[in-house]
Protein backbone atom coordinates (compact mmCIF):
# COMPACT_ATOMS: atom_id res chain seq x y z
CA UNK A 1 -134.18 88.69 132.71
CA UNK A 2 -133.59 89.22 128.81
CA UNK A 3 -132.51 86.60 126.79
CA UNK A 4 -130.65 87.78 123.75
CA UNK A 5 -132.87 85.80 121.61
CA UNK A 6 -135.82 88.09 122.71
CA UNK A 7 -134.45 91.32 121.65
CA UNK A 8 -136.02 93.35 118.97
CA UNK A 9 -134.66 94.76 115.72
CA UNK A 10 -135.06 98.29 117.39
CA UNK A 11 -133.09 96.80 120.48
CA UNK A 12 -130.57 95.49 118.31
CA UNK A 13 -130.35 98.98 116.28
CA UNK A 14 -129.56 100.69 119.44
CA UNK A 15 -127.06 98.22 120.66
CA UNK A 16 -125.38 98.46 117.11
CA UNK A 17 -125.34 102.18 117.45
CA UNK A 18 -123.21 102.13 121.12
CA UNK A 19 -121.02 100.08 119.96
CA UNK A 20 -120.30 101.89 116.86
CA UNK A 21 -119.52 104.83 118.75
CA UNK A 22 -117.24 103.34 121.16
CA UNK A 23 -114.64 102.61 118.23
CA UNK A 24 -112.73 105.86 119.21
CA UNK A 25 -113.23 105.65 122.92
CA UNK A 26 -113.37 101.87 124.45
CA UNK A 27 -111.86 101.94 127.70
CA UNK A 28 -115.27 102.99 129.23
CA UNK A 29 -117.35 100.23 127.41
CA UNK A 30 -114.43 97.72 128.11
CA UNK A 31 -114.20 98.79 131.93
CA UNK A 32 -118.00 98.39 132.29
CA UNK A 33 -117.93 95.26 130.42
CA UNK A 34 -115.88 93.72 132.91
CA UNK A 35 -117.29 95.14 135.94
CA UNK A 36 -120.50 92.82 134.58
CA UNK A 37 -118.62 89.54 134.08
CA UNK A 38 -117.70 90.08 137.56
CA UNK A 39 -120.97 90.01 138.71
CA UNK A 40 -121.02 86.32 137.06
CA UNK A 41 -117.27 86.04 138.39
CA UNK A 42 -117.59 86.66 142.27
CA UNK A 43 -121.02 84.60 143.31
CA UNK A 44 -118.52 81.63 141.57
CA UNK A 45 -115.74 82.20 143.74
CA UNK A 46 -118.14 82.84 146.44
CA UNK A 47 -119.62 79.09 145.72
CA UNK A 48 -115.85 77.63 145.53
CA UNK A 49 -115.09 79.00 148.74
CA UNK A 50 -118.00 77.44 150.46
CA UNK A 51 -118.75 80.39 151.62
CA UNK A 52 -115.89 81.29 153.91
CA UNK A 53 -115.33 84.18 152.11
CA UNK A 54 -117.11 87.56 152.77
CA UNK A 55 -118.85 88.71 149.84
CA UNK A 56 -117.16 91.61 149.65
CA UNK A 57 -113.84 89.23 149.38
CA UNK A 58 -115.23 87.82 146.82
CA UNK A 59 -116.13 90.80 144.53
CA UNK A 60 -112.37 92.07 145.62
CA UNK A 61 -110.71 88.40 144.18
CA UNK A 62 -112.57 88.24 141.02
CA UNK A 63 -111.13 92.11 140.09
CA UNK A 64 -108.31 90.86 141.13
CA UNK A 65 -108.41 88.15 138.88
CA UNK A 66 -109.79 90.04 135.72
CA UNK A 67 -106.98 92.89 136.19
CA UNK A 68 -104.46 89.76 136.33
CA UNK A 69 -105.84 88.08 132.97
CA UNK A 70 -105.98 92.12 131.96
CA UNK A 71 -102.31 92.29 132.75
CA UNK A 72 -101.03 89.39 131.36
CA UNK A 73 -103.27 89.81 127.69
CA UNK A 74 -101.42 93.32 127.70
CA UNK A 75 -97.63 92.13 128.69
CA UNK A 76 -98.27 88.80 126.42
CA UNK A 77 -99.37 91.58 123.31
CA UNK A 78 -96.19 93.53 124.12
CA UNK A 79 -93.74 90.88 124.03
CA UNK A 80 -94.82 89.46 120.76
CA UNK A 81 -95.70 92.69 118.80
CA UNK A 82 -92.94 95.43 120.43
CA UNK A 83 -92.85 97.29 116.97
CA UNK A 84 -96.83 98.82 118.35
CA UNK A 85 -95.68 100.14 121.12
């Protein structure tokens, strides 16, 4: 696996680059952003359960959870800056 202290200047160009042009369109980069955290997410929730929880249950609770924290960032930003939206 890469460590981020291992990437090259060319590496870091490109990742520059991608995230530059995501500035008008984020939803994709921010839905495949947290589709990886939940690869870190569900083996966690698979460990808490002691593994009486399918894996597939545990993929399922941590989206779950991430729309939830999604939901409540979103509500919490519309509650205390209405003039936005």
């Amino acid at each position: 696996m890469m460590q981020l202290n291992s990437l090259t200047k060319e590496q870091l160009t490109e990742l520059a680059l991608v995230l530059r042009s995501q500035r008008h369109r984020p939803l994709p980069l921010l839905l495949f952003l947290a589709l990886c955290f939940n690869l870190v997410l569900a083996p966690a929730v698979l460990a808490a359960t002691g593994g009486t929880v399918s894996r597939l249950n545990a993929y399922a609770i941590g989206i779950l959870g991430l729309v939830t924290v999604g939901l409540a960032i979103y509500l919490m930003t519309v509650m205390l800056q209405p003039q936005r939206f």
